[in-house]
Protein backbone atom coordinates (compact mmCIF):
# COMPACT_ATOMS: atom_id res chain seq x y z
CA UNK A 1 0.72 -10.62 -4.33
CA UNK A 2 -1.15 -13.94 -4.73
CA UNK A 3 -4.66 -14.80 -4.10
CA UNK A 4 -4.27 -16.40 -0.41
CA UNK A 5 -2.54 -12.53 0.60
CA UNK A 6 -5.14 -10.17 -1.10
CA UNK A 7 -7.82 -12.59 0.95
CA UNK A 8 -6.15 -12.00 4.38
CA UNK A 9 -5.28 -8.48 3.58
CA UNK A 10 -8.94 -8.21 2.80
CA UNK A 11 -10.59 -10.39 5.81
CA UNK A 12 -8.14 -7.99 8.23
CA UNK A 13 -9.85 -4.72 6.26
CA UNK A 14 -13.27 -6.08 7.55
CA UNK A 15 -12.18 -6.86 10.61
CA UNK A 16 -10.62 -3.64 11.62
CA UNK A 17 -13.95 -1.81 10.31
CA UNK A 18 -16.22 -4.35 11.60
CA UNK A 19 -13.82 -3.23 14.96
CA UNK A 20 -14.06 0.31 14.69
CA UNK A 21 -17.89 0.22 13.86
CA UNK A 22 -18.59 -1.26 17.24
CA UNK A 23 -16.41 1.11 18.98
CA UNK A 24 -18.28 3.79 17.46
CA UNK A 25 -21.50 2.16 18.01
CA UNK A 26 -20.71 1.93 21.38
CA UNK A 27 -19.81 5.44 22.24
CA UNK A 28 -22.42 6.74 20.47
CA UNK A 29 -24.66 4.76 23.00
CA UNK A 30 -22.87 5.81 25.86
CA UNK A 31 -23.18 9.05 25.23
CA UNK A 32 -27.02 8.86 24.51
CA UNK A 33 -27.41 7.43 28.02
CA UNK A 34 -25.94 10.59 29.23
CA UNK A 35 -29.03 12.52 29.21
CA UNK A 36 -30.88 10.24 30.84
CA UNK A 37 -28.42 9.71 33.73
CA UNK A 38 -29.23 13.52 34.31
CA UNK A 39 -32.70 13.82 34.25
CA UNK A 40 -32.68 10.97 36.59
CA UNK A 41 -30.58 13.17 39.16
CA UNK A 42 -33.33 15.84 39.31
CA UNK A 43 -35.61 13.47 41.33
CA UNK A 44 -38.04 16.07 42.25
CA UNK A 45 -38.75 16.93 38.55
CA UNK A 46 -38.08 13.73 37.26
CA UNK A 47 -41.31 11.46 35.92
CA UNK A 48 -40.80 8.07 35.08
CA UNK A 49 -44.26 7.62 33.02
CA UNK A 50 -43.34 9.68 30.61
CA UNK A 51 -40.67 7.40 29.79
CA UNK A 52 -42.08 4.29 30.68
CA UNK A 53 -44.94 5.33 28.12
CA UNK A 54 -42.32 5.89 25.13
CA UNK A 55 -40.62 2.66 25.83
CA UNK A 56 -43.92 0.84 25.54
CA UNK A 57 -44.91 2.41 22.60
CA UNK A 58 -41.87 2.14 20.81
CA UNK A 59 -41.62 -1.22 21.65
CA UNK A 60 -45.05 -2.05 19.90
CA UNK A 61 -44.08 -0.07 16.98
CA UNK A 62 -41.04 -2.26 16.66
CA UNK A 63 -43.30 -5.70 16.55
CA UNK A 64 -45.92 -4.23 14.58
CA UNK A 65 -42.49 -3.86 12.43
CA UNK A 66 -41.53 -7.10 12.72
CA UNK A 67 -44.63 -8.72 11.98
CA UNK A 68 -45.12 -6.76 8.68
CA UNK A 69 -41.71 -8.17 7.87
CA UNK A 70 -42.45 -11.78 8.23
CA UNK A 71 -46.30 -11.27 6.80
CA UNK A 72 -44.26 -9.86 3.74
CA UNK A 73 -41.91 -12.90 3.64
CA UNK A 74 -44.73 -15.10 4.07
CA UNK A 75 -46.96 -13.77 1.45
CA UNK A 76 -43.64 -13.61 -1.03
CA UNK A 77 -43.12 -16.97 -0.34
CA UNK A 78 -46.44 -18.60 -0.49
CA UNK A 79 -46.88 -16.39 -4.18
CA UNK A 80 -43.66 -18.40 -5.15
CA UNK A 81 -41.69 -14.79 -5.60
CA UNK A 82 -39.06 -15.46 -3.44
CA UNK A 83 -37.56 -19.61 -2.30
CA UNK A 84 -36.74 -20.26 1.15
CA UNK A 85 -33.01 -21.09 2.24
């Protein structure tokens, strides 16, 4: 087996993980849609704030993430810690 064959056996590996990961990702999401689909069928009970309110709050915990993330970078950076590129 030569170099050029263990390289395409590998790059196919990947690619049928890389594959089966997004499958999987995918019905994993699908699924975790389901509950929602049926607590928007009981219309009478059903409450959209509630939700609405989540999504909006985990929304601002994810760019309160973000930001931290590129403060950190910047502040690694400017103390010469980490190069850019």
């Amino acid at each position: 087996m030569n170099k050029n064959t263990r390289e395409t056996a590998l790059i196919r590996a990947k690619a049928v993980a890389r594959s089966f990961r997004n499958r999987a990702v995918g019905m994993v999401g699908a699924f975790g849609l389901v509950p929602a689909f049926a607590m928007a069928q009981d219309a009478a009970a059903f409450d959209p704030s509630t939700i609405t309110t989540k999504i909006a709050t985990y929304a601002g915990y994810a760019l309160i993430i973000i930001l931290a993330f590129a403060a950190a970078v910047w502040g690694l950076r400017a103390a010469g810690i980490i190069k850019k590129g």
